[in-house]
PDB file of N, CA and C in Angstrom:
ATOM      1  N   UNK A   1      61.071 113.293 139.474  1.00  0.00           N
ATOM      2  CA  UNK A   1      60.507 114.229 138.530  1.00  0.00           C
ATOM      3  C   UNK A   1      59.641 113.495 137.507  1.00  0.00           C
ATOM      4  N   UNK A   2      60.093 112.125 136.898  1.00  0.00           N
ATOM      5  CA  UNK A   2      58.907 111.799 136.330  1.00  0.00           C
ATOM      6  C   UNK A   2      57.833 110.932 136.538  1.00  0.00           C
ATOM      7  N   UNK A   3      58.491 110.740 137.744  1.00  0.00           N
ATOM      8  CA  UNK A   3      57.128 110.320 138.832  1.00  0.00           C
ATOM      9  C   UNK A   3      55.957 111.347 138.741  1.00  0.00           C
ATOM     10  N   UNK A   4      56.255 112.719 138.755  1.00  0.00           N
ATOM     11  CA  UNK A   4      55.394 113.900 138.890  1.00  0.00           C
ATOM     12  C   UNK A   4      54.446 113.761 137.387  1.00  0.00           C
ATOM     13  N   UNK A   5      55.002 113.619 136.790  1.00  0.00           N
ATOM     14  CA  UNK A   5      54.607 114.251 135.472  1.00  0.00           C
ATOM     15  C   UNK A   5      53.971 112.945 134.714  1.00  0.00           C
ATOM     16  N   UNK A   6      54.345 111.809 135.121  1.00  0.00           N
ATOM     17  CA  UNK A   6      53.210 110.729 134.592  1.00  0.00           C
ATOM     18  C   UNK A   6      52.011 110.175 135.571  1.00  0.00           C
ATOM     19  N   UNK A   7      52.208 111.164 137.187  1.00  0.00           N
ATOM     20  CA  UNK A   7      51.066 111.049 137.903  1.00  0.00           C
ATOM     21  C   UNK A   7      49.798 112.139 137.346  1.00  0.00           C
ATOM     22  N   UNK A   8      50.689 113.250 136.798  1.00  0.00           N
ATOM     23  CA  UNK A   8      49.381 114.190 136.737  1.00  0.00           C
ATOM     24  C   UNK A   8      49.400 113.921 135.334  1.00  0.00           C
ATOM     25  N   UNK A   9      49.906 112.952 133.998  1.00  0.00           N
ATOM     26  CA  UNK A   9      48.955 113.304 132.712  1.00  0.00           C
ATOM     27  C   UNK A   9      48.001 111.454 132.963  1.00  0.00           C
ATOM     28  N   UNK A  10      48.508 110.858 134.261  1.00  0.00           N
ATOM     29  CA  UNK A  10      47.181 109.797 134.522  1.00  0.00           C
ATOM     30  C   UNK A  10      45.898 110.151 134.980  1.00  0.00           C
ATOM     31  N   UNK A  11      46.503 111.349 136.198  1.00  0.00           N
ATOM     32  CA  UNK A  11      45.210 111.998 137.055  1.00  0.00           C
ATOM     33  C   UNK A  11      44.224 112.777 135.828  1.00  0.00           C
ATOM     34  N   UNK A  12      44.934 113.476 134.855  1.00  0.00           N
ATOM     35  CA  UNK A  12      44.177 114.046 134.180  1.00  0.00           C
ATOM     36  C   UNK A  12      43.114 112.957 133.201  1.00  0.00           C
ATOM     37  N   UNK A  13      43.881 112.319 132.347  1.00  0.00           N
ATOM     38  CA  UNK A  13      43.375 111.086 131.808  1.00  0.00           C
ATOM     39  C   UNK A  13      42.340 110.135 132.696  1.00  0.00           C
ATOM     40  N   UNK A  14      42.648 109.973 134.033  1.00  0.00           N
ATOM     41  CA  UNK A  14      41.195 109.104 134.507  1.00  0.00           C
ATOM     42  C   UNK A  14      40.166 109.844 134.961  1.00  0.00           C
ATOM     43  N   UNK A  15      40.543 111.479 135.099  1.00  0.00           N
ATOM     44  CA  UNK A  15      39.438 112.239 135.616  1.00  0.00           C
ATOM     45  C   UNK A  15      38.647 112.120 133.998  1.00  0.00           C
ATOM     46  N   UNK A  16      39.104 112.620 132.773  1.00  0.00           N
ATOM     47  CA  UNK A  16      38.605 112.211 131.673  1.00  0.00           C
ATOM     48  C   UNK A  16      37.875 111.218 131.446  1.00  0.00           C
ATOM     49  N   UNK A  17      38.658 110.060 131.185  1.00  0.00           N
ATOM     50  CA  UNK A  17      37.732 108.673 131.422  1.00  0.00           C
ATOM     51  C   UNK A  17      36.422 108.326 132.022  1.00  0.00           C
ATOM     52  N   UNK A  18      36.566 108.693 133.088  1.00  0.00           N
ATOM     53  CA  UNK A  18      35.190 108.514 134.247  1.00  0.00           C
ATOM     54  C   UNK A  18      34.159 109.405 133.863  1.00  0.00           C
ATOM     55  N   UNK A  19      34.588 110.701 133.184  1.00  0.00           N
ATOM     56  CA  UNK A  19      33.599 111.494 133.254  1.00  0.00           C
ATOM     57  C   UNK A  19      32.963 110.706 131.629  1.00  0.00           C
ATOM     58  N   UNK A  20      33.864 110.596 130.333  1.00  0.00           N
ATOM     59  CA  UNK A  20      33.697 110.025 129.071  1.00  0.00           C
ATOM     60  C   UNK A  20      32.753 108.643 129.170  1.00  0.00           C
ATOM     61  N   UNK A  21      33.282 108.012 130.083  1.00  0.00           N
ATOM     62  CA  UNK A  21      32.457 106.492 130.633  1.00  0.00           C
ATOM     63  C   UNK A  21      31.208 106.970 131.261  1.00  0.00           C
ATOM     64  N   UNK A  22      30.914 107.535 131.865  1.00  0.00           N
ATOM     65  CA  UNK A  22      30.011 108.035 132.100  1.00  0.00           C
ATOM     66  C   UNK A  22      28.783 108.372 131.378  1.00  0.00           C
ATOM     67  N   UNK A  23      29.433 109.373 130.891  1.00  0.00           N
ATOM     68  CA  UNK A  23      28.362 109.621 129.699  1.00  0.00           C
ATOM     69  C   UNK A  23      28.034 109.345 128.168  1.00  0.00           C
ATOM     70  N   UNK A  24      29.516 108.067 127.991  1.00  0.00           N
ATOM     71  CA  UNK A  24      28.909 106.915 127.250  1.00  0.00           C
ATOM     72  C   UNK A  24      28.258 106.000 127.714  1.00  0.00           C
ATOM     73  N   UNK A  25      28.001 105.998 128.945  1.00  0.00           N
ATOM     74  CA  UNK A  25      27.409 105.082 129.299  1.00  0.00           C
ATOM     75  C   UNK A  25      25.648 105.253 129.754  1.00  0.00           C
ATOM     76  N   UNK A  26      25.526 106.359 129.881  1.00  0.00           N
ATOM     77  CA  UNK A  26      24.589 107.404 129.625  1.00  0.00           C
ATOM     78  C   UNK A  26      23.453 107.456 128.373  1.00  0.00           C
ATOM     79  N   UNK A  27      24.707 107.600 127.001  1.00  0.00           N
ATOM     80  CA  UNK A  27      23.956 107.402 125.710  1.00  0.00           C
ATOM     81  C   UNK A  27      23.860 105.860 125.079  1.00  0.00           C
ATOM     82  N   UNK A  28      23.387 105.182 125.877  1.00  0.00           N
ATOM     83  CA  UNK A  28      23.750 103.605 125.242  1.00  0.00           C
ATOM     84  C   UNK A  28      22.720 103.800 124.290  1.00  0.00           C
ATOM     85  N   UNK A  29      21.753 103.901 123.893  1.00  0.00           N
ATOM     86  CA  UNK A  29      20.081 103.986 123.511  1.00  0.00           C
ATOM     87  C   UNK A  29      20.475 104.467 122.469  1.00  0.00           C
ATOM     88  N   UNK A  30      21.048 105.885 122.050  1.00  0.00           N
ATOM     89  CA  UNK A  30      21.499 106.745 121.076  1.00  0.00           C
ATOM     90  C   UNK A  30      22.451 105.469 120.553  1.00  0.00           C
ATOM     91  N   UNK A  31      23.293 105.261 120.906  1.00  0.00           N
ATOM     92  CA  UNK A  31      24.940 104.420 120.093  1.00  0.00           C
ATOM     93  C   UNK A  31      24.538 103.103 119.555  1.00  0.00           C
ATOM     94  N   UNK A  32      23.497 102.669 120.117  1.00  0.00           N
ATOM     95  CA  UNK A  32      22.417 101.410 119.884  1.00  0.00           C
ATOM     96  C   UNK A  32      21.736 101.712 118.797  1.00  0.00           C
ATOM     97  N   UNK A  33      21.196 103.055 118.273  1.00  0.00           N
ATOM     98  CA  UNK A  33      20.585 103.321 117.001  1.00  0.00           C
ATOM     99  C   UNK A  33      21.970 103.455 116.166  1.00  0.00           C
ATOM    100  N   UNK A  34      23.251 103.742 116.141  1.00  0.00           N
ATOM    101  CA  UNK A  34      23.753 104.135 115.178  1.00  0.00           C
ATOM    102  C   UNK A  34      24.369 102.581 114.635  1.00  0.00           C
ATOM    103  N   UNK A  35      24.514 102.043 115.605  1.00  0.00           N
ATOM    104  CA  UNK A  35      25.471 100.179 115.910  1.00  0.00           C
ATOM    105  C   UNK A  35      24.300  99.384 114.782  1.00  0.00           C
ATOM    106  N   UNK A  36      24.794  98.789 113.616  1.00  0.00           N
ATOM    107  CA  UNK A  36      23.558  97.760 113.084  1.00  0.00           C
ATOM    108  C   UNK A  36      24.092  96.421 113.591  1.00  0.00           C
ATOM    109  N   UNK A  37      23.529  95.805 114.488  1.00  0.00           N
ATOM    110  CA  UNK A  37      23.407  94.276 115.379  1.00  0.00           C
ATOM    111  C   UNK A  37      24.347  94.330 116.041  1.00  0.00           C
ATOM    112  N   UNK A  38      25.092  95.418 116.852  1.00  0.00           N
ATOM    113  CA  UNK A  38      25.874  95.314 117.980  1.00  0.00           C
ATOM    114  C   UNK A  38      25.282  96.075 119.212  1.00  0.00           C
ATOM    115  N   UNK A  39      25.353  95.426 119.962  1.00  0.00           N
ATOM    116  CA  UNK A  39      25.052  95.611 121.429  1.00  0.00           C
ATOM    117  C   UNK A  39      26.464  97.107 121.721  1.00  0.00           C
ATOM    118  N   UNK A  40      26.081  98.035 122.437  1.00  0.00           N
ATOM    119  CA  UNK A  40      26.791  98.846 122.895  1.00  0.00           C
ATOM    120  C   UNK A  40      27.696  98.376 124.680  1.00  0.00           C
ATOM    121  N   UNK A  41      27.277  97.615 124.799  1.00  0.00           N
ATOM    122  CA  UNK A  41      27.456  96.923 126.179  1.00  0.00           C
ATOM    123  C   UNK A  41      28.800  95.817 126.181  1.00  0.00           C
ATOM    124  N   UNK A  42      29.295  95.499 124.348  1.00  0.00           N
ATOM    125  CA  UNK A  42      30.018  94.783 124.173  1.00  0.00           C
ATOM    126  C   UNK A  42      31.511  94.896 124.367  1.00  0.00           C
ATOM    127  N   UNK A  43      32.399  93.568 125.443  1.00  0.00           N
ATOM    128  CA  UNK A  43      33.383  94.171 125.465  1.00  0.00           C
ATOM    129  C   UNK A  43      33.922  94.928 124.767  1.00  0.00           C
ATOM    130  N   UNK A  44      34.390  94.932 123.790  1.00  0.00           N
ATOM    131  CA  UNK A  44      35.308  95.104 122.476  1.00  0.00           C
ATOM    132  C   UNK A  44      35.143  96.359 122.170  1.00  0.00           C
ATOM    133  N   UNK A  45      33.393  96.595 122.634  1.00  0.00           N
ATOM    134  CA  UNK A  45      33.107  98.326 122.397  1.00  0.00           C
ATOM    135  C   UNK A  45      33.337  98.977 122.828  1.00  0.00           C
ATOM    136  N   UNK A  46      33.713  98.876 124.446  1.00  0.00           N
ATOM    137  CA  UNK A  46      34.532  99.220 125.687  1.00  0.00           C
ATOM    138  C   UNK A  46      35.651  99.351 125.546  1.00  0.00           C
ATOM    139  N   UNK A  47      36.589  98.398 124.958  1.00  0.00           N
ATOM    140  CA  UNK A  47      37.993  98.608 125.547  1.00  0.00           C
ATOM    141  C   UNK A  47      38.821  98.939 124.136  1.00  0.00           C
ATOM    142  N   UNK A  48      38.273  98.962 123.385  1.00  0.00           N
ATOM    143  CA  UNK A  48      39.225  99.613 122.059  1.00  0.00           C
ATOM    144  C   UNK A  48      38.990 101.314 122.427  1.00  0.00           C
ATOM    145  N   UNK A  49      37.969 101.799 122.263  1.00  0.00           N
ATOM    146  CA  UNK A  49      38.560 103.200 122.912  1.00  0.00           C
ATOM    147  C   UNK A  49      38.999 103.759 123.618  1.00  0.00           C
ATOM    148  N   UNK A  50      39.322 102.793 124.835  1.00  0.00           N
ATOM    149  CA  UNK A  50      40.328 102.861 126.409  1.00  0.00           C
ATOM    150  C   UNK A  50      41.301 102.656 125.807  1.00  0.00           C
ATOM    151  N   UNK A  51      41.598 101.658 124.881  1.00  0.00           N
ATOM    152  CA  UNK A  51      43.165 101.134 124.913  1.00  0.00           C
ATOM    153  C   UNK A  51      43.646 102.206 123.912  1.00  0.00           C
ATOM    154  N   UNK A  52      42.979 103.089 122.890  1.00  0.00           N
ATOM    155  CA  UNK A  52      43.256 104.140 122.074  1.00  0.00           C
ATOM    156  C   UNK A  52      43.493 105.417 123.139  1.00  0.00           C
ATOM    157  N   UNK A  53      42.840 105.700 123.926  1.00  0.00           N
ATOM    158  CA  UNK A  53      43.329 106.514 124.933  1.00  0.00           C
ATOM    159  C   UNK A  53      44.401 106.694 125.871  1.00  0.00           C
ATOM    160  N   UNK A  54      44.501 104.888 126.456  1.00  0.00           N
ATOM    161  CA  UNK A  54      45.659 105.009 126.815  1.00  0.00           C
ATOM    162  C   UNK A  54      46.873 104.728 125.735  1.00  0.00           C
ATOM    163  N   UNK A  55      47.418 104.898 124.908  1.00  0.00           N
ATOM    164  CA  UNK A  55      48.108 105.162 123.571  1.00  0.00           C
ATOM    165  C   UNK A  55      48.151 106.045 123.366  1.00  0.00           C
ATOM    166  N   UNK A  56      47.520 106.918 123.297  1.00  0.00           N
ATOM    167  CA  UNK A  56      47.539 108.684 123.022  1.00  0.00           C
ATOM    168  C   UNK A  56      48.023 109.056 124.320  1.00  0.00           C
ATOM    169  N   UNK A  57      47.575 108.491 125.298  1.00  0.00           N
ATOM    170  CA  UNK A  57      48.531 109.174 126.594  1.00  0.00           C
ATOM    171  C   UNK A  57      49.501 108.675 126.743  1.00  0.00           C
ATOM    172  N   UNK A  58      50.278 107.808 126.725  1.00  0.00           N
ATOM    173  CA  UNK A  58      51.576 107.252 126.683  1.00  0.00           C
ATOM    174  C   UNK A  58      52.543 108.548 125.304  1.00  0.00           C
ATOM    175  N   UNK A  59      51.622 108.476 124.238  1.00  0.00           N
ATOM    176  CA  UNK A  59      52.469 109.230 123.022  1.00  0.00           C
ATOM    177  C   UNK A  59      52.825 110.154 123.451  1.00  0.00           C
ATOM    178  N   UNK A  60      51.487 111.207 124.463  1.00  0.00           N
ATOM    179  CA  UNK A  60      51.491 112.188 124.858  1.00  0.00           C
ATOM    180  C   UNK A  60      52.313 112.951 125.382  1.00  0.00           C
ATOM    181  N   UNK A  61      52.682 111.950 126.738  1.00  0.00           N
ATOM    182  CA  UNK A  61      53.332 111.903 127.254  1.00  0.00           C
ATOM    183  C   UNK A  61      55.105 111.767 127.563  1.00  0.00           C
ATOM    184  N   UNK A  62      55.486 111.367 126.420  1.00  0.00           N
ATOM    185  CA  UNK A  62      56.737 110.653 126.062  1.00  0.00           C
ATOM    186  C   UNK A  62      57.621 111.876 126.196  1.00  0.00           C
ATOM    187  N   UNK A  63      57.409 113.240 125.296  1.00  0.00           N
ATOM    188  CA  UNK A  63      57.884 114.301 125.007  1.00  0.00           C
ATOM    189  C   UNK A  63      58.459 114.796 126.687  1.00  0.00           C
ATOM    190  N   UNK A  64      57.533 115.215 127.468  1.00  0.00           N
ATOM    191  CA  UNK A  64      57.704 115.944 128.847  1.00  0.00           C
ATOM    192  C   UNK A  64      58.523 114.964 129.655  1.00  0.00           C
ATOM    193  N   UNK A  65      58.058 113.611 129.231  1.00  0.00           N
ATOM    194  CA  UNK A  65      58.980 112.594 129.929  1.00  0.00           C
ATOM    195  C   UNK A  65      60.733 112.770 130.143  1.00  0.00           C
ATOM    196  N   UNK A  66      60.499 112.583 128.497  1.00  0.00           N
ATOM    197  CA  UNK A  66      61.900 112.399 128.416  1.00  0.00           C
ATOM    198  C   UNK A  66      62.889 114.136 128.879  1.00  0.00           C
ATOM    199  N   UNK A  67      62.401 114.984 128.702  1.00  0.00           N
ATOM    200  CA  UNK A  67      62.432 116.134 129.049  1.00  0.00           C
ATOM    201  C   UNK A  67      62.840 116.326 130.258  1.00  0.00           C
ATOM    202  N   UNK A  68      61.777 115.714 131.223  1.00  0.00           N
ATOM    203  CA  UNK A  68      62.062 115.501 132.811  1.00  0.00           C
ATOM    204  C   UNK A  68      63.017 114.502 133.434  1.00  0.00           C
ATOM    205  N   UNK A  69      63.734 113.681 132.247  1.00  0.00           N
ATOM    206  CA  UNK A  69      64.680 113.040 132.434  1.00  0.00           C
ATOM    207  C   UNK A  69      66.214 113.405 132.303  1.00  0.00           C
ATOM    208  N   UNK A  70      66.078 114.375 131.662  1.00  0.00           N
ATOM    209  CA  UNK A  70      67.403 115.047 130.944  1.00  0.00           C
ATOM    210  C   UNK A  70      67.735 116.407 132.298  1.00  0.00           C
ATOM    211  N   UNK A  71      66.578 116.894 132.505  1.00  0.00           N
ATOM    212  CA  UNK A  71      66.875 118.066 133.780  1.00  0.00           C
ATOM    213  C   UNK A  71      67.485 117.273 135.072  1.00  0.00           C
ATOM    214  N   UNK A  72      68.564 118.070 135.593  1.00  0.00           N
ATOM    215  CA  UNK A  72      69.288 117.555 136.872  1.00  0.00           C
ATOM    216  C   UNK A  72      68.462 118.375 138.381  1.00  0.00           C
ATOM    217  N   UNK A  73      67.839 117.851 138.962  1.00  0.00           N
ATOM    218  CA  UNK A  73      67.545 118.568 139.969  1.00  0.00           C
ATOM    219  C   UNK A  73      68.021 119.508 140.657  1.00  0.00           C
ATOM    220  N   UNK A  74      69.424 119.503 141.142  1.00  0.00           N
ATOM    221  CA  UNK A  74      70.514 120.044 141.475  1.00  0.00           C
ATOM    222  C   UNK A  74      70.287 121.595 140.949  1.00  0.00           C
ATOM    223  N   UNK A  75      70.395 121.283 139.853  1.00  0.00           N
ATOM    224  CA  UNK A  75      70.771 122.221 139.055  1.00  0.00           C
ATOM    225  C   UNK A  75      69.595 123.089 138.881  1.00  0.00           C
ATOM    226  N   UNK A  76      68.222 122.624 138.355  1.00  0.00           N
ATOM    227  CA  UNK A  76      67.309 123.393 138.566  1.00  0.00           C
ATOM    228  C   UNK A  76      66.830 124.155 139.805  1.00  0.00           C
ATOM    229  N   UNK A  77      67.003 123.590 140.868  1.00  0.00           N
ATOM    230  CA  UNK A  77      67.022 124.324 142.307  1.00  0.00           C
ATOM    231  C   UNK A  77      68.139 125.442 142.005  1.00  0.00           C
ATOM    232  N   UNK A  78      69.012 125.460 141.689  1.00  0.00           N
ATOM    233  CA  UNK A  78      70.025 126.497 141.936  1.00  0.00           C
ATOM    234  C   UNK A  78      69.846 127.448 141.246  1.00  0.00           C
ATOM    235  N   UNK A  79      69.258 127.563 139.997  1.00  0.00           N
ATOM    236  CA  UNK A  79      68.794 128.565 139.476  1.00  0.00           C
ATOM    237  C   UNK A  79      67.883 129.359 139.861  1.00  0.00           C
ATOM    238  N   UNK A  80      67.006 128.682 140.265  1.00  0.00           N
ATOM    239  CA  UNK A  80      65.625 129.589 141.175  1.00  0.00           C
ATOM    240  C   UNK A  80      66.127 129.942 142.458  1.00  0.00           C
TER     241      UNK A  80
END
């Protein structure tokens, strides 16, 4: 069960990502006018808002986690 539930808030999160990378990667030109003497291309510019993302999804996540840890399978089948 929480195999399930930290596959789909990753699936959701990298479908995010790719599309976000994308089209930051898209506006480099724009983020280059706002940046005074930083390159937009720079690691650091890259991976601090990945590593803030993945942090918010871990936080996110924690709640349903632990949630899906406490339910007995057993038991939820038998009710339905």
């Amino acid at each position: 069960m929480a195999w399930l539930i930290t596959a789909d808030v990753f699936r959701a999160v990298a479908i995010g990502a790719a599309v976000g990378g994308a089209l930051g990667m898209g506006s480099t030109k724009y983020i280059q006018s706002l940046l005074y003497q930083v390159s937009s291309k720079e690691p650091h510019i890259i991976a601090l808002p990945l590593l803030a993302i993945l942090a918010i999804m871990v936080l996110a996540m924690l709640p349903a986690l632990s949630r899906a840890l406490r339910i007995d399978p057993a038991e939820t089948l038998r009710s339905e």
